[in-house]
Protein backbone atom coordinates (compact mmCIF):
# COMPACT_ATOMS: atom_id res chain seq x y z
CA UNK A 1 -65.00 -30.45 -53.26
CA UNK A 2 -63.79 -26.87 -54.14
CA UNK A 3 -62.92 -23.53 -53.00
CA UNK A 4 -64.75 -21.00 -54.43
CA UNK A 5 -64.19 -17.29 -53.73
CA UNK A 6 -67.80 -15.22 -53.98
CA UNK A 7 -67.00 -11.48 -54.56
CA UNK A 8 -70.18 -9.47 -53.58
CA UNK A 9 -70.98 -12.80 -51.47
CA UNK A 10 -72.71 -10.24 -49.07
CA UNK A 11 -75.29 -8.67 -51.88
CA UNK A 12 -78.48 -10.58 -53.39
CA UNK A 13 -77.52 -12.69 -55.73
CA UNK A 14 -74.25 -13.37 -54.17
CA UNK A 15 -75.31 -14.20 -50.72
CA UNK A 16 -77.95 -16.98 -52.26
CA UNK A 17 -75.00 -18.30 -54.06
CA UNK A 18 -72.59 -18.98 -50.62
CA UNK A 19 -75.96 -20.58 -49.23
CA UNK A 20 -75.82 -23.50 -52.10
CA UNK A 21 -72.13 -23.40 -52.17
CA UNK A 22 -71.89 -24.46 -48.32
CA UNK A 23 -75.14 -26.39 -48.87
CA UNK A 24 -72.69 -28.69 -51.26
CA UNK A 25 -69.99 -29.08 -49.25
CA UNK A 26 -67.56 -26.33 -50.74
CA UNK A 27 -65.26 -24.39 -49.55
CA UNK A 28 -66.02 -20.58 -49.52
CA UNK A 29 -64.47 -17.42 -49.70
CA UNK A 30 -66.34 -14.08 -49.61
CA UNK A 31 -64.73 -10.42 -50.64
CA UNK A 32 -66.87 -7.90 -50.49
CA UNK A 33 -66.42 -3.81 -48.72
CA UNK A 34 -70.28 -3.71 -48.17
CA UNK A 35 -70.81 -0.69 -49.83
CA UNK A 36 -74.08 -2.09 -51.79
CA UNK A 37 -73.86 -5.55 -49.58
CA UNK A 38 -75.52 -6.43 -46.26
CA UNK A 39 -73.70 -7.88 -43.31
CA UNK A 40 -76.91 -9.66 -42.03
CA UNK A 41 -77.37 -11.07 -45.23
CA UNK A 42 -74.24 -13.28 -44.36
CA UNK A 43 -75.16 -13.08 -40.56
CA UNK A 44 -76.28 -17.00 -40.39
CA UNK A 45 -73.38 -18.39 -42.33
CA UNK A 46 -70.62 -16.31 -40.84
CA UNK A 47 -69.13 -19.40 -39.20
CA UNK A 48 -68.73 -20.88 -42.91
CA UNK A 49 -67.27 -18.78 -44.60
CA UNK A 50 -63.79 -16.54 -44.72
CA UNK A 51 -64.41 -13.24 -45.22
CA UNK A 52 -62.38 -10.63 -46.99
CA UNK A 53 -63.58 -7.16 -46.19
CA UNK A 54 -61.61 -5.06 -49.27
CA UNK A 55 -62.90 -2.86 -51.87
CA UNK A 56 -62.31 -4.81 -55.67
CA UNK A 57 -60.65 -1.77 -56.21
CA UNK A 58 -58.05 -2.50 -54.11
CA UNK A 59 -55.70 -4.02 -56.82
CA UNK A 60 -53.10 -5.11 -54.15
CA UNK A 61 -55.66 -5.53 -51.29
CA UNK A 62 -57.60 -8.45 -52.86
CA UNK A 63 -54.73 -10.32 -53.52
CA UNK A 64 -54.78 -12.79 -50.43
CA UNK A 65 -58.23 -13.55 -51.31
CA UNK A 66 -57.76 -15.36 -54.48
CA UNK A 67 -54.63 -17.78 -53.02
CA UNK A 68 -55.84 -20.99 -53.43
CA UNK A 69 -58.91 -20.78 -54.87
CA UNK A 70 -60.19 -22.69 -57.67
CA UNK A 71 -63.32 -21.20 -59.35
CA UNK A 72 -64.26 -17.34 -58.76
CA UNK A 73 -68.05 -16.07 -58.72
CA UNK A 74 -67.68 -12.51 -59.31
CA UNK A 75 -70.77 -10.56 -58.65
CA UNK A 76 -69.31 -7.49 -56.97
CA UNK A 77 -70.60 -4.47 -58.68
CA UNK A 78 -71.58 -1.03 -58.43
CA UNK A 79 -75.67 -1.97 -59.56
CA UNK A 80 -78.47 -0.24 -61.13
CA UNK A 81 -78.75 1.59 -64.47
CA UNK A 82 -80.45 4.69 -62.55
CA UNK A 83 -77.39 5.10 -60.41
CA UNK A 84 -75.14 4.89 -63.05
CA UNK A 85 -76.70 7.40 -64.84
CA UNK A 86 -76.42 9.58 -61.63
CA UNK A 87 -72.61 8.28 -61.61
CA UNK A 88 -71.11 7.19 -64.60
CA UNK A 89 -67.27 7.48 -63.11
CA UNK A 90 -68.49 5.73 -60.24
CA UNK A 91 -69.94 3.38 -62.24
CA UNK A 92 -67.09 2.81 -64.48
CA UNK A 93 -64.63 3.18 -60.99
CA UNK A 94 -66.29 -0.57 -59.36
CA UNK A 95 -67.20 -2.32 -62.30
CA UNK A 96 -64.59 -1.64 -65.00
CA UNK A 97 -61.36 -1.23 -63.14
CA UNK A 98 -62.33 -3.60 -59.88
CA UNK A 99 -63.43 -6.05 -62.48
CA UNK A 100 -59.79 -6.04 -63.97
CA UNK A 101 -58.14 -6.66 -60.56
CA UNK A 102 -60.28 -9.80 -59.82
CA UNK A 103 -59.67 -10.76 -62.87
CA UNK A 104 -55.55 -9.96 -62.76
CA UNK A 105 -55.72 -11.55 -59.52
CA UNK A 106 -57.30 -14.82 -60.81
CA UNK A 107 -55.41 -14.94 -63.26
CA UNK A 108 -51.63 -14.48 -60.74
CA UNK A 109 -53.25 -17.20 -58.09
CA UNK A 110 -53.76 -19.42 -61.38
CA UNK A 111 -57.81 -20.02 -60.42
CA UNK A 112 -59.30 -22.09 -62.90
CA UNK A 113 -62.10 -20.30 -63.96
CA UNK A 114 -63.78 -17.28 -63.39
CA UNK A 115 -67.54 -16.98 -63.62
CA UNK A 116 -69.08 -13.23 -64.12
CA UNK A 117 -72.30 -11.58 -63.58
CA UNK A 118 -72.96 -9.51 -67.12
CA UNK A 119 -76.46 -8.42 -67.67
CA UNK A 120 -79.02 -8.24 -70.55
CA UNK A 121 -78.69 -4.29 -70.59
CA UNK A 122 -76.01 -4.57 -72.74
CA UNK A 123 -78.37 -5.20 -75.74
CA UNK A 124 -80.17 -2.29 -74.57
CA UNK A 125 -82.08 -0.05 -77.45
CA UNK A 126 -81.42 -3.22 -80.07
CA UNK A 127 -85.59 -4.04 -80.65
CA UNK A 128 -84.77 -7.75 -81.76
CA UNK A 129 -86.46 -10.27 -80.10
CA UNK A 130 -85.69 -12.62 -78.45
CA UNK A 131 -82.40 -11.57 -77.37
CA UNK A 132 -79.52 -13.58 -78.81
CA UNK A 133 -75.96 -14.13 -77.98
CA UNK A 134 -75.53 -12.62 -81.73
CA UNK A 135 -76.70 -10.16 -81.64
CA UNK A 136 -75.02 -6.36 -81.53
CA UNK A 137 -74.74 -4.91 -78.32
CA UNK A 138 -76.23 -1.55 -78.20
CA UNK A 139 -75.90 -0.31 -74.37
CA UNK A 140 -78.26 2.99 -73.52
CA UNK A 141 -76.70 3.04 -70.05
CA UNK A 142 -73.56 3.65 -68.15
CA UNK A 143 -73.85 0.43 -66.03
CA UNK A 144 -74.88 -1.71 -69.34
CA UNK A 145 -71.23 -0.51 -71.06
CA UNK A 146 -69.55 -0.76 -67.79
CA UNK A 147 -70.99 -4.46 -68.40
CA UNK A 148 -70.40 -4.96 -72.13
CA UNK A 149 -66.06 -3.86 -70.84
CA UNK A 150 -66.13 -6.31 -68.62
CA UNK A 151 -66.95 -8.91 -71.34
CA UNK A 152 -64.39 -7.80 -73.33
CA UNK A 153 -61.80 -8.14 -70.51
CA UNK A 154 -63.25 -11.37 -69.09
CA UNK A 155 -62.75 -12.51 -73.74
CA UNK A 156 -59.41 -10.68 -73.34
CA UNK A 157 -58.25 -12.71 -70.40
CA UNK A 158 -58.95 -15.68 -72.24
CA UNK A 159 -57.25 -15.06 -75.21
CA UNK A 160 -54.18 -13.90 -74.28
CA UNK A 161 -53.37 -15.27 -70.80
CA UNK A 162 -55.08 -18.37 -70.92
CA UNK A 163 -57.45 -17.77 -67.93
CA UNK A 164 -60.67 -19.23 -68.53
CA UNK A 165 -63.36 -16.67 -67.94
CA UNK A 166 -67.46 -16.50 -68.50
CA UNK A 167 -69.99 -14.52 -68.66
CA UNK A 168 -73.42 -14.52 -67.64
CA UNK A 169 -75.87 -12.07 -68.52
CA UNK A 170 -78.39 -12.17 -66.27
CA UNK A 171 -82.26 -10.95 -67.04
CA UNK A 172 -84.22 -9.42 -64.18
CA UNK A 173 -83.14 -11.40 -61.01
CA UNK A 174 -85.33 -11.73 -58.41
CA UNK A 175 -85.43 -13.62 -55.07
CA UNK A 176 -85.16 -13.76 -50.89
CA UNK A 177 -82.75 -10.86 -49.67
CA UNK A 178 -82.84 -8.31 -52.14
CA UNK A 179 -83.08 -5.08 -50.41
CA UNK A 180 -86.45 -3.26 -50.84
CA UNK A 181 -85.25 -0.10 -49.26
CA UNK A 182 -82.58 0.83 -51.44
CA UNK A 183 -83.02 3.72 -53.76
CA UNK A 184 -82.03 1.32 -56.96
CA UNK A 185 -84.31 -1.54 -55.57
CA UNK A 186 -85.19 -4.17 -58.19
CA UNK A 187 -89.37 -3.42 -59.49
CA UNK A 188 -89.99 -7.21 -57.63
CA UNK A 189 -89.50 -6.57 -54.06
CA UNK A 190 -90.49 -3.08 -54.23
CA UNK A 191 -94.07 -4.45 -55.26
CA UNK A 192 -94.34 -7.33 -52.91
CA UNK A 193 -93.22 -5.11 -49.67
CA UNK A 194 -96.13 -2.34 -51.21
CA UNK A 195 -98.83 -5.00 -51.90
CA UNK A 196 -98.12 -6.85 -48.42
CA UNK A 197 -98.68 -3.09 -46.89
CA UNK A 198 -101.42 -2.38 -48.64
CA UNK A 199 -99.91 0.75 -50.50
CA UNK A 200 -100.02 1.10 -54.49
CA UNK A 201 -96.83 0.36 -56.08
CA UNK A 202 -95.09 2.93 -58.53
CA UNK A 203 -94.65 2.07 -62.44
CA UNK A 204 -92.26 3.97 -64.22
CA UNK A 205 -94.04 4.71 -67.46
CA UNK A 206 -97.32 2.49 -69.09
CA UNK A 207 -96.52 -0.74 -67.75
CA UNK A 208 -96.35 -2.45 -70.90
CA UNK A 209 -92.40 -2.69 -70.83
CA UNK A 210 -92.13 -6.07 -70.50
CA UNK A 211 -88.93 -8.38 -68.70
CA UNK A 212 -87.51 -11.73 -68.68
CA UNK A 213 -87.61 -12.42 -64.70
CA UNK A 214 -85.78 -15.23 -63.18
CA UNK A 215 -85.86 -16.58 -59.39
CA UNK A 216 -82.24 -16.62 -58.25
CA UNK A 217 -82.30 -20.10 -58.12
CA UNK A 218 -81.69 -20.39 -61.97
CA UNK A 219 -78.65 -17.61 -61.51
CA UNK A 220 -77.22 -19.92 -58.73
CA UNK A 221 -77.72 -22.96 -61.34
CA UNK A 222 -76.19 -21.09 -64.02
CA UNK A 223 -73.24 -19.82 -61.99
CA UNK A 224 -72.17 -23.52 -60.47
CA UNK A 225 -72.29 -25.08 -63.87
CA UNK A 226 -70.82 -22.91 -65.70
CA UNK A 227 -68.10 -22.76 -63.41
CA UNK A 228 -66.72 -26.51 -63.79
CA UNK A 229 -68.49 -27.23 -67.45
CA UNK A 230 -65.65 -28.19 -70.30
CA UNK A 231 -67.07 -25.69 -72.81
CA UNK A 232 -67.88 -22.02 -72.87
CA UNK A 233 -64.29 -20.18 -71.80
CA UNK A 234 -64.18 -16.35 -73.48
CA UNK A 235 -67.63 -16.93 -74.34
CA UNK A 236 -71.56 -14.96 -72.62
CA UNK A 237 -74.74 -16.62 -72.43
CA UNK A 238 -78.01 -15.41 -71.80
CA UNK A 239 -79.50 -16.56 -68.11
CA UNK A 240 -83.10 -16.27 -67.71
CA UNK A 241 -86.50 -18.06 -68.00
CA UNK A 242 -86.90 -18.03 -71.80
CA UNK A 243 -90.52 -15.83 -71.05
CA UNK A 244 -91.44 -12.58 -70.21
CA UNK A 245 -94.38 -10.66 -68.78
CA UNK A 246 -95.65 -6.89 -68.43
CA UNK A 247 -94.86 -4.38 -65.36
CA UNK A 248 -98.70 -4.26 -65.53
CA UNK A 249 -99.09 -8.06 -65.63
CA UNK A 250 -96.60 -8.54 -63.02
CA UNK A 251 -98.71 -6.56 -60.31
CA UNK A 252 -101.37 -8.15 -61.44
CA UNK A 253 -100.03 -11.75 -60.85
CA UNK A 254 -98.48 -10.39 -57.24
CA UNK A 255 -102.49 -9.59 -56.71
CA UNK A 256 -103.43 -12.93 -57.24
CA UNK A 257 -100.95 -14.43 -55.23
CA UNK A 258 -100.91 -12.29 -52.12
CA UNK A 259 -104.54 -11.72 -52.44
CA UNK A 260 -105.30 -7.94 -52.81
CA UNK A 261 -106.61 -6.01 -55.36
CA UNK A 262 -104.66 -2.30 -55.56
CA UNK A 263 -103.83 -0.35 -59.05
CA UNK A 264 -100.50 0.93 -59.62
CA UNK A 265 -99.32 4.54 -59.92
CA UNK A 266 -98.25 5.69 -63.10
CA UNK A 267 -95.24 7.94 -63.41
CA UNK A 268 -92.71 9.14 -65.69
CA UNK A 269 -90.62 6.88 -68.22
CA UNK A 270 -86.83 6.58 -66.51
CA UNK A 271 -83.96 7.24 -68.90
CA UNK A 272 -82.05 4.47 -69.85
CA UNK A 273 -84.95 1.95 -69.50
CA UNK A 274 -85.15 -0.86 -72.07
CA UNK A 275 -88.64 -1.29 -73.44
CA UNK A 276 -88.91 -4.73 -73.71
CA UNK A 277 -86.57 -8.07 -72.96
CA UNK A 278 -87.04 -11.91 -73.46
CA UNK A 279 -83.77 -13.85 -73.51
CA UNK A 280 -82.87 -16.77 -76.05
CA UNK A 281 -81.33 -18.91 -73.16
CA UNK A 282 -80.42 -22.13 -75.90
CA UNK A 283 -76.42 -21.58 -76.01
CA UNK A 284 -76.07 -21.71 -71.99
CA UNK A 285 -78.15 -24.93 -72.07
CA UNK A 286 -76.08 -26.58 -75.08
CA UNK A 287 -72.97 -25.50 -73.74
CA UNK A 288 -73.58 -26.37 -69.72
CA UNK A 289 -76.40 -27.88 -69.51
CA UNK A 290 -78.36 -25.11 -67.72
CA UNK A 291 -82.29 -24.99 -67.31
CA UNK A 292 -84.73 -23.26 -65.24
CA UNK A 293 -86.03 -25.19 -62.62
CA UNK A 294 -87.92 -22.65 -61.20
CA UNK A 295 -90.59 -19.93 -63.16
CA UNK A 296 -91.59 -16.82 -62.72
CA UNK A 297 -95.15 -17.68 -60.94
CA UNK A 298 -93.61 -20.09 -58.38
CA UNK A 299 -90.77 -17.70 -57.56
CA UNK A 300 -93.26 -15.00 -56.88
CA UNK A 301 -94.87 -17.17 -54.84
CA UNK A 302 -91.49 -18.31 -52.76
CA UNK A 303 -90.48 -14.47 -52.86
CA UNK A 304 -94.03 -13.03 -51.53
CA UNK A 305 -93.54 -15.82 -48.44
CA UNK A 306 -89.91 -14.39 -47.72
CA UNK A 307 -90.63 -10.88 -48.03
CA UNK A 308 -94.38 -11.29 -45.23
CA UNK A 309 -91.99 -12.47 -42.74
CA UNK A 310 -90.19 -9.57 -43.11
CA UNK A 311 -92.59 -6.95 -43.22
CA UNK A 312 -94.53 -8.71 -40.63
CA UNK A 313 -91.72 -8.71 -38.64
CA UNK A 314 -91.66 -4.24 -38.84
């Protein structure tokens, strides 16, 4: 078994990944200053884990963290392409510059690998599809060339200091305990929680922008084998579901499952949207050996359970 340090272990995706981590026996760290993260989303595994409450920032503060650690999951970040256009120094403040301390500190504590969370915005106004690991980046948004830096570090790090580093670039994650409320909330659990009350829920333009969606469960897949595979060090790789569907289609499928029938609102297109995304996810599974085991419609399905618990619950 291994030690494994999670930074942002107390956000979404992170949080899901301490659950499997624990689930196989490893050891686990967690740094995270809960600034996006939520303390009850680690509330039932407290007793597991170490926690390291310290801002990635913190260049000298995050230090003890990485001693003795052999893989790091870092998925601390300052999210959402709406606040960083809000924010850009902000932005640029968590993701750039913390990025490069976790990354200084792996690299000082002599952890074997470090596994990041990139993001398909970084191809951003390119039209190709579907999107390859080829293919130029061309980021519309603070956060997606806050994300396209941190690839070049993470390559960087590689290169010249011989830590092994990937990057993941994930495509729409959805899943259980990813925060509705939140002014940046993900489309997904803003839809369930307004379907499951009954209300309409908001689309930001036609609808017809479509997205890659993938049930956390393929990000926690991705993140564990990419972390001990022999291949793949200074490299990205697409992490997704290899399909894509509408906004429109979307509420329309969350109908089905949950069993209402209520039209969306129509609003204004938000700036630095990206029309349309489908991920070509063939390099992560030749290199690692990743596949999604679970779709779109069956994670809607596991999500729409999650998320009536907690709306029935007030």
């Amino acid at each position: 078994m291994a030690t494994y340090l999670v930074t942002g272990g107390a956000g979404f995706i992170g949080s899901n990944v301490c659950r499997e981590l624990l689930a196989q026996n490893h050891t686990v760290k967690v740094l995270d200053n809960f600034a996006t993260g939520r303390r009850e989303n680690l509330a039932e595994i407290a007793g597991d884990i170490e926690l390291f409450e310290v801002d990635i920032r913190d260049a000298e503060g995050i230090q003890p963290a990485f001693k003795g650690v052999d893989y790091v999951l870092h998925q601390g970040a300052l999210p959402s392409v709406p606040r960083s256009v809000k924010d850009p120094v902000a932005t640029t403040e968590v993701n750039v510059n913390g990025t490069l301390n976790v990354l200084t500190a792996a690299r000082d504590a002599g952890v074997k690998r470090v596994v990041m969370a990139s993001s398909s915005s970084i191809y951003g106004s390119n039209p190709e599809l579907p999107k390859h690991e080829g293919m130029r980046p061309m980021p519309i948004s603070p956060y997606a060339a806050s994300k396209l830096a941190n690839e070049a570090y993470a390559a960087a790090c590689t290169h010249v200091y011989g830590l092994e580093t990937v990057c993941l670039r994930y495509f729409n994650v959805f899943g259980p305990r990813q925060d509705p409320k939140s002014q940046y909330a993900a489309v997904i659990p803003i839809f369930v929680t307004a379907l499951l009350k009954g209300e309409r829920p908001t689309i930001f333009g036609d609808g017809e922008q479509s997205r890659d969606f993938s049930y956390v469960a393929n990000v926690i897949q991705a993140n564990l084998k990419a972390s001990t595979a022999e291949g793949g060090a200074g490299q990205a790789f697409n992490i997704a579901c290899g399909n894509r569907i509408s906004l429109n289609e979307l509420v329309r499928e969350l109908n089905e499952i949950i069993g209402t029938n209520i039209d969306p609102i129509h609003t204004d297109p938000r700036p630095g949207d990206v029309k349309h995304s489908l991920a070509d996810i063939s390099a992560a599974r030749e290199t690692f050996g990743y596949s999604p085991a679970v779709d779109v419609r069956q994670g809607l399905e596991k999500v729409v359970d999650w998320y009536r618990e907690i709306v029935d619950q007030g």
